[in-house]
N, C-alpha and C. Protein backbone atom coordinates (compact mmCIF):
# COMPACT_ATOMS: atom_id res chain seq x y z
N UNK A 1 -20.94 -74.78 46.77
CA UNK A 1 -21.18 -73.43 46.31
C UNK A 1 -20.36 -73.11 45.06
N UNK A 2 -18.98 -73.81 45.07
CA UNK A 2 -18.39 -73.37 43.92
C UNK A 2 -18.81 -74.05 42.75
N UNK A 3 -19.64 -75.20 42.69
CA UNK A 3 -20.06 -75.91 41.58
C UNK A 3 -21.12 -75.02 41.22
N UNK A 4 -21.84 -74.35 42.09
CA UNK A 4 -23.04 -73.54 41.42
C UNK A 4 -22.76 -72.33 40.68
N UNK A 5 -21.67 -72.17 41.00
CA UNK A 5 -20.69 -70.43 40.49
C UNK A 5 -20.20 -70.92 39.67
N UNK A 6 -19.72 -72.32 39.16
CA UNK A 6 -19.38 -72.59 37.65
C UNK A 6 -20.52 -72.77 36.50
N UNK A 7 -21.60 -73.39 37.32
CA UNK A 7 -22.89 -73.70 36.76
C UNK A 7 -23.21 -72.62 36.06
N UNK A 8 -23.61 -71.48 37.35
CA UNK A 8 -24.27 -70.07 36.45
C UNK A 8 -23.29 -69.69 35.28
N UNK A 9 -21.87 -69.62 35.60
CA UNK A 9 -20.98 -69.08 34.63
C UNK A 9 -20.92 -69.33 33.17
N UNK A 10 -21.18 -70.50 32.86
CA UNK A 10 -21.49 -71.97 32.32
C UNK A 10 -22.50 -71.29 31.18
N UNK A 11 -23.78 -71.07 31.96
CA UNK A 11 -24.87 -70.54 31.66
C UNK A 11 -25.02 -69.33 31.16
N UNK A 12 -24.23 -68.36 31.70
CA UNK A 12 -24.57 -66.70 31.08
C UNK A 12 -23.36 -67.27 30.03
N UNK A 13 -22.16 -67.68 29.92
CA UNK A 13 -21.62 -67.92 28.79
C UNK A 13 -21.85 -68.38 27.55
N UNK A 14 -22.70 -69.13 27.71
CA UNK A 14 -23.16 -69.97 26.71
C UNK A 14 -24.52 -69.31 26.38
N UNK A 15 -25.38 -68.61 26.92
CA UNK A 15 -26.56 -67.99 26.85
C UNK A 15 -25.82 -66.58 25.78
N UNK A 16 -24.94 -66.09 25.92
CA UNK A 16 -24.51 -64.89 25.43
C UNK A 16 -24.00 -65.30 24.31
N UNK A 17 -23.45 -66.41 23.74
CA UNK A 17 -22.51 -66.84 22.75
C UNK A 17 -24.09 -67.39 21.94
N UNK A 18 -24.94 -68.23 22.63
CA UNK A 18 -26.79 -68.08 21.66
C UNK A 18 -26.99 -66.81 21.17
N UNK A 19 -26.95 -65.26 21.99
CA UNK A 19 -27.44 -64.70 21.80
C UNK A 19 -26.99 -64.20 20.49
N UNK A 20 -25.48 -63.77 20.59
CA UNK A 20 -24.81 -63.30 19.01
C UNK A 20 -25.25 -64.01 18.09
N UNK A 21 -25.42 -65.48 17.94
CA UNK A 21 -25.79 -65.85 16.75
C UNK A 21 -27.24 -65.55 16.60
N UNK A 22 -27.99 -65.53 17.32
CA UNK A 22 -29.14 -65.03 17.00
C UNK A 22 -29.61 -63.62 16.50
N UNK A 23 -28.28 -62.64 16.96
CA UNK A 23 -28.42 -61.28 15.98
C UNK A 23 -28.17 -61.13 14.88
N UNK A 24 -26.42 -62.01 14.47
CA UNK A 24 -26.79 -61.85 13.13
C UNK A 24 -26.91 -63.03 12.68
N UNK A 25 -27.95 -63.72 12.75
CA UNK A 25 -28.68 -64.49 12.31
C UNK A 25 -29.63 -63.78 10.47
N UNK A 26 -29.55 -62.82 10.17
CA UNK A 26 -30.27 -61.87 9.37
C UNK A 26 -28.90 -61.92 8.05
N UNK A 27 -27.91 -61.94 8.09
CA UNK A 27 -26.93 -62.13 7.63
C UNK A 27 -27.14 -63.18 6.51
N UNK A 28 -27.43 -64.43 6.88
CA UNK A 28 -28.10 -65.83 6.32
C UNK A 28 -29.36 -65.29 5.37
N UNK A 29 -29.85 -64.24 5.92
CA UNK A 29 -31.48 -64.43 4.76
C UNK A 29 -31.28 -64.13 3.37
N UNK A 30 -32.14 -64.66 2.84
CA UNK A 30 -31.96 -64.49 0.64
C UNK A 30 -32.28 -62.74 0.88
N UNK A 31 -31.63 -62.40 -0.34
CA UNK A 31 -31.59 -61.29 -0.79
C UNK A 31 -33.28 -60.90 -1.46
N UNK A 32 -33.85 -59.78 -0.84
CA UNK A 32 -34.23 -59.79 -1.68
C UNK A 32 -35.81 -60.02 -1.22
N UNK A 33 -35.76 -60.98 -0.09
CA UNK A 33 -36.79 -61.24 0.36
C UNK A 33 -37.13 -60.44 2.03
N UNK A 34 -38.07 -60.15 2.34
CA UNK A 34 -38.45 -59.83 3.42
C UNK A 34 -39.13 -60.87 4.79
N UNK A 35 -38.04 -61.15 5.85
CA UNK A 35 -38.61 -62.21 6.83
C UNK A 35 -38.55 -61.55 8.01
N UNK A 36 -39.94 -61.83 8.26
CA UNK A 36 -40.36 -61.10 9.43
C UNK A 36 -39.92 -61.86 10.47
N UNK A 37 -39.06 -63.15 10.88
CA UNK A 37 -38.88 -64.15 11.82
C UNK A 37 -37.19 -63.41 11.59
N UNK A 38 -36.73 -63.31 11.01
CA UNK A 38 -35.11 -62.70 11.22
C UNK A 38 -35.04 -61.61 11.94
N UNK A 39 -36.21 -60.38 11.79
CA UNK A 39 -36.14 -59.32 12.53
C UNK A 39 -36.99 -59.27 13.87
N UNK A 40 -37.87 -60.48 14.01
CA UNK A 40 -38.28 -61.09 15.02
C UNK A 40 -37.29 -61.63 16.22
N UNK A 41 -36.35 -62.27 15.64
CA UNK A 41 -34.84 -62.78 16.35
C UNK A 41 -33.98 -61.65 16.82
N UNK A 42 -33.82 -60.63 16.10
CA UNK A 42 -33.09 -59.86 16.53
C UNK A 42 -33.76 -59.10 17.71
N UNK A 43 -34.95 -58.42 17.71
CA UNK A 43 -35.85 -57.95 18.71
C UNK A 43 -35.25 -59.17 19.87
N UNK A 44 -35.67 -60.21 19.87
CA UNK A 44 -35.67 -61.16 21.01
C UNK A 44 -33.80 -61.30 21.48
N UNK A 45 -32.64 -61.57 20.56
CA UNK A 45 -31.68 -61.23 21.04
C UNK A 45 -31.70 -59.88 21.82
N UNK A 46 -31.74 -58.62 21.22
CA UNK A 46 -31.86 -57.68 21.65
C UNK A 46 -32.10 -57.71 23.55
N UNK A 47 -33.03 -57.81 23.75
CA UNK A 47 -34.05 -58.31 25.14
C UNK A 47 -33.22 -58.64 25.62
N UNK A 48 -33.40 -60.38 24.89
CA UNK A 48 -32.00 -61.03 25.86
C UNK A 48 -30.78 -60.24 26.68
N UNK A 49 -30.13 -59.71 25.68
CA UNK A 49 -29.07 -59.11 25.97
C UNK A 49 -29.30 -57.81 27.14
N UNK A 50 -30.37 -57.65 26.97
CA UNK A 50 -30.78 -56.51 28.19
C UNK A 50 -30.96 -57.10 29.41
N UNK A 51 -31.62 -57.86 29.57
CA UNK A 51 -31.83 -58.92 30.53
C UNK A 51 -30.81 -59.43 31.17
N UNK A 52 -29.87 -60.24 30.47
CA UNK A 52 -28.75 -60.79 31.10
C UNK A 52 -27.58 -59.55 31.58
N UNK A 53 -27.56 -58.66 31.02
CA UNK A 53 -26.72 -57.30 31.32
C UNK A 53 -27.33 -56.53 32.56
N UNK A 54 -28.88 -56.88 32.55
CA UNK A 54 -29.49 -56.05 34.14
C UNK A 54 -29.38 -56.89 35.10
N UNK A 55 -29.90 -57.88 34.98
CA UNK A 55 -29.43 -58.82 35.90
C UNK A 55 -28.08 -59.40 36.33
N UNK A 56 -26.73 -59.36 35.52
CA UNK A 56 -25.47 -59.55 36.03
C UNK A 56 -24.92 -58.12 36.90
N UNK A 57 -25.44 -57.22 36.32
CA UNK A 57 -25.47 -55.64 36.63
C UNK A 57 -26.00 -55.46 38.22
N UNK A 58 -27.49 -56.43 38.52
CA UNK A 58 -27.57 -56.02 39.56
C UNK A 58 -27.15 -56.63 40.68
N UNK A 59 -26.23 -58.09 40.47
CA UNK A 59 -26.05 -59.13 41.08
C UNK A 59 -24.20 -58.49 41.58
N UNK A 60 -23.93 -57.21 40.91
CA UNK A 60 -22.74 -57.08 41.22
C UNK A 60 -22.85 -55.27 41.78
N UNK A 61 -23.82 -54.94 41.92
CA UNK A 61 -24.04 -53.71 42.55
C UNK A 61 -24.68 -54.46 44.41
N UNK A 62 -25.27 -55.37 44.35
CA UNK A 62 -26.12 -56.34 45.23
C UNK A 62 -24.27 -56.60 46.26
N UNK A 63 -23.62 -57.26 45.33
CA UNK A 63 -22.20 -57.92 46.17
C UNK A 63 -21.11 -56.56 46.64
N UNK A 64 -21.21 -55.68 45.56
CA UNK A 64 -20.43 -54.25 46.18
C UNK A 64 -21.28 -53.73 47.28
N UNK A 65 -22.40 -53.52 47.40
CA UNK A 65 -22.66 -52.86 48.31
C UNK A 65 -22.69 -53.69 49.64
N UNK A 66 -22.60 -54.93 49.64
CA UNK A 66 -22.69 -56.37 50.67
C UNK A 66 -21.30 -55.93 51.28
N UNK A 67 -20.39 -56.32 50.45
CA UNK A 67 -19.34 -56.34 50.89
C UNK A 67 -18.77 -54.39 51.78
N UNK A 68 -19.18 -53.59 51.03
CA UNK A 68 -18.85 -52.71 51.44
C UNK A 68 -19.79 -52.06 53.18
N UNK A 69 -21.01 -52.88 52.71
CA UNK A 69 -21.52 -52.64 54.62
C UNK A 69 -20.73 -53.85 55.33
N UNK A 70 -20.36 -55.01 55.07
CA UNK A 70 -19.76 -55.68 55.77
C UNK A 70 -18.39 -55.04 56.62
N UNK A 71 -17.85 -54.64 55.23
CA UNK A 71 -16.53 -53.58 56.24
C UNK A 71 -16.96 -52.60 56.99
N UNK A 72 -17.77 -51.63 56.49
CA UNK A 72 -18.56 -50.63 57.36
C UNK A 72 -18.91 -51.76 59.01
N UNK A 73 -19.78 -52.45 58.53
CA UNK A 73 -20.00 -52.92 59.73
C UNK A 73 -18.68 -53.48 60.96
N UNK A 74 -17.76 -54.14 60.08
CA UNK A 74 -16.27 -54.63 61.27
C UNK A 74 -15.45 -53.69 61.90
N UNK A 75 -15.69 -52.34 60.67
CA UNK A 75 -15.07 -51.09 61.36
C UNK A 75 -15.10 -49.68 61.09
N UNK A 76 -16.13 -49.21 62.07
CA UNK A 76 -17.42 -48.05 61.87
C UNK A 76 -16.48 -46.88 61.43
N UNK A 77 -15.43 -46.91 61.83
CA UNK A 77 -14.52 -45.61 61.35
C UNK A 77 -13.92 -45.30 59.88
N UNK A 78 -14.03 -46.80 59.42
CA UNK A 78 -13.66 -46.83 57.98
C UNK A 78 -14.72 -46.35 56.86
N UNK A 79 -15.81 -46.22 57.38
CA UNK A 79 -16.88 -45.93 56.40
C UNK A 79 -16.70 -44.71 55.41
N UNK A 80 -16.05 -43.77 55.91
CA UNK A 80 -15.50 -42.50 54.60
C UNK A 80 -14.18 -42.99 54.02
N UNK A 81 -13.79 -44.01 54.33
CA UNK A 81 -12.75 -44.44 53.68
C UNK A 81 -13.47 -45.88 52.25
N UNK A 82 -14.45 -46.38 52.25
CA UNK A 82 -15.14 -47.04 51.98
C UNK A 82 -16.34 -46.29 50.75
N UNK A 83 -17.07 -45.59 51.80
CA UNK A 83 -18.10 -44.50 50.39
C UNK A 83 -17.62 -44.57 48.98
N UNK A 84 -16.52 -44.11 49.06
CA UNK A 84 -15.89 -43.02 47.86
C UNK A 84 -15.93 -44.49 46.96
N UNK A 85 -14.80 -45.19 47.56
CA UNK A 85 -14.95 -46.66 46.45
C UNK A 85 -15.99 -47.19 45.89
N UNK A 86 -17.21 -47.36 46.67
CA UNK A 86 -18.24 -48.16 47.07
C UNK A 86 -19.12 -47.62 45.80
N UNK A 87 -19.34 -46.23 45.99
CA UNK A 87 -19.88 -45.25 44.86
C UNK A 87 -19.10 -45.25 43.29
N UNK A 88 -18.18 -45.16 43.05
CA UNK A 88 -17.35 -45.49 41.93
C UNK A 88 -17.68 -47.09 41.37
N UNK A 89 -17.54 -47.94 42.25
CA UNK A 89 -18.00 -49.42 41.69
C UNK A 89 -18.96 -49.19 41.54
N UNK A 90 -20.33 -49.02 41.92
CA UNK A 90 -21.79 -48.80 41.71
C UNK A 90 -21.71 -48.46 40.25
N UNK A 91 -21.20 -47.03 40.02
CA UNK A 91 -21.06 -46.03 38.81
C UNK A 91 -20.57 -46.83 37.76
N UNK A 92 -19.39 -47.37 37.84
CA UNK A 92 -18.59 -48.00 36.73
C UNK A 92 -19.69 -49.84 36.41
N UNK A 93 -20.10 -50.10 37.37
CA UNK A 93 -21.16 -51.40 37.41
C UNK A 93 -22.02 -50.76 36.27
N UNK A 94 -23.25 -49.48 36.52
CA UNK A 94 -23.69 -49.43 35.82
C UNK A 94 -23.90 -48.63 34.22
N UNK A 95 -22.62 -48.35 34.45
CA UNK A 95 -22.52 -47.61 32.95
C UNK A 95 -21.99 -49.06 31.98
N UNK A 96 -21.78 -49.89 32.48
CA UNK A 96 -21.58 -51.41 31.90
C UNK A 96 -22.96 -51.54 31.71
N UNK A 97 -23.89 -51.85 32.00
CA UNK A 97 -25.21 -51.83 32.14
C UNK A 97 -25.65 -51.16 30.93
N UNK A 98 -25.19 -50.04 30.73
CA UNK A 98 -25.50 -48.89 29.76
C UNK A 98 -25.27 -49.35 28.91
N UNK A 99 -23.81 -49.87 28.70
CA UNK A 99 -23.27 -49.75 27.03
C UNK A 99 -23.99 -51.40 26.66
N UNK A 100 -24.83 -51.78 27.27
CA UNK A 100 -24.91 -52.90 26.96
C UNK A 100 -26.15 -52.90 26.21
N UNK A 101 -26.96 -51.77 27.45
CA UNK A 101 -28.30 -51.15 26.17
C UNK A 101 -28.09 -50.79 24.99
N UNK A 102 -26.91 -49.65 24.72
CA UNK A 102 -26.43 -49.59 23.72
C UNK A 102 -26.23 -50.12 22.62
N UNK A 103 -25.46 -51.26 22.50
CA UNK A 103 -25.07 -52.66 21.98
C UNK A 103 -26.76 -52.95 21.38
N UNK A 104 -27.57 -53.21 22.67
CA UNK A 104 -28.29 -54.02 22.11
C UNK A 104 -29.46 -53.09 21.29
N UNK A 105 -29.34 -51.49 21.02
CA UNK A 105 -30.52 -50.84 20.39
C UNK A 105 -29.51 -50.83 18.78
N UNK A 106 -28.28 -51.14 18.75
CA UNK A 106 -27.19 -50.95 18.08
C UNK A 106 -27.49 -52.66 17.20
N UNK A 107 -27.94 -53.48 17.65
CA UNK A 107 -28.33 -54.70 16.97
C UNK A 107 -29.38 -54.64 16.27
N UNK A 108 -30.40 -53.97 16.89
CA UNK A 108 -31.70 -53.87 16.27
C UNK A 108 -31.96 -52.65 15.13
């Protein structure tokens, strides 16, 4: 299991470090000229970057809320002690999510 948790890691790392060069990839074009494949790249970084930000986004709202019925479940009394956290990670998960849209309408 832990070889697969380096694998993915591996993968969104190196997928994200593609993606920057592919934004400013536009940087490189002649002056002067108009290429529709540079602003083509950026659209598709763009995506990317949405993509990999919703999906890490939901893979860690998926494990907070796992973990937080797990405790709920070992000990039913703790559950208002649990909410309050549980809701704050959710919140702070997806305003990461957000700025990432951000970022990426901020590329294009």
């Amino acid at each position: 299991m832990q070889i697969r948790k380096a694998v993915t890691f591996l993968f969104v790392l190196l997928t994200s470090m593609l993606t920057a060069a592919l934004a400013f990839a536009d940087e490189a074009a002649v002056e002067g000229g108009s290429n529709i494949g540079d602003q083509g790249l950026k659209y598709l970084a763009a995506a990317f970057t949405i993509g990999v930000a919703a999906s890490c986004g939901a893979f860690g709202q998926a494990k907070t809320a796992s973990t937080a019925l797990e405790g709920i479940a070992r000990n039913p009394n703790a559950s208002g002690k649990l909410f309050t956290p549980m809701i704050l990670g959710l919140a702070l998960i997806e305003s990461l999510v957000i700025y990432a849209l951000i970022i990426a309408f901020s590329l294009v």
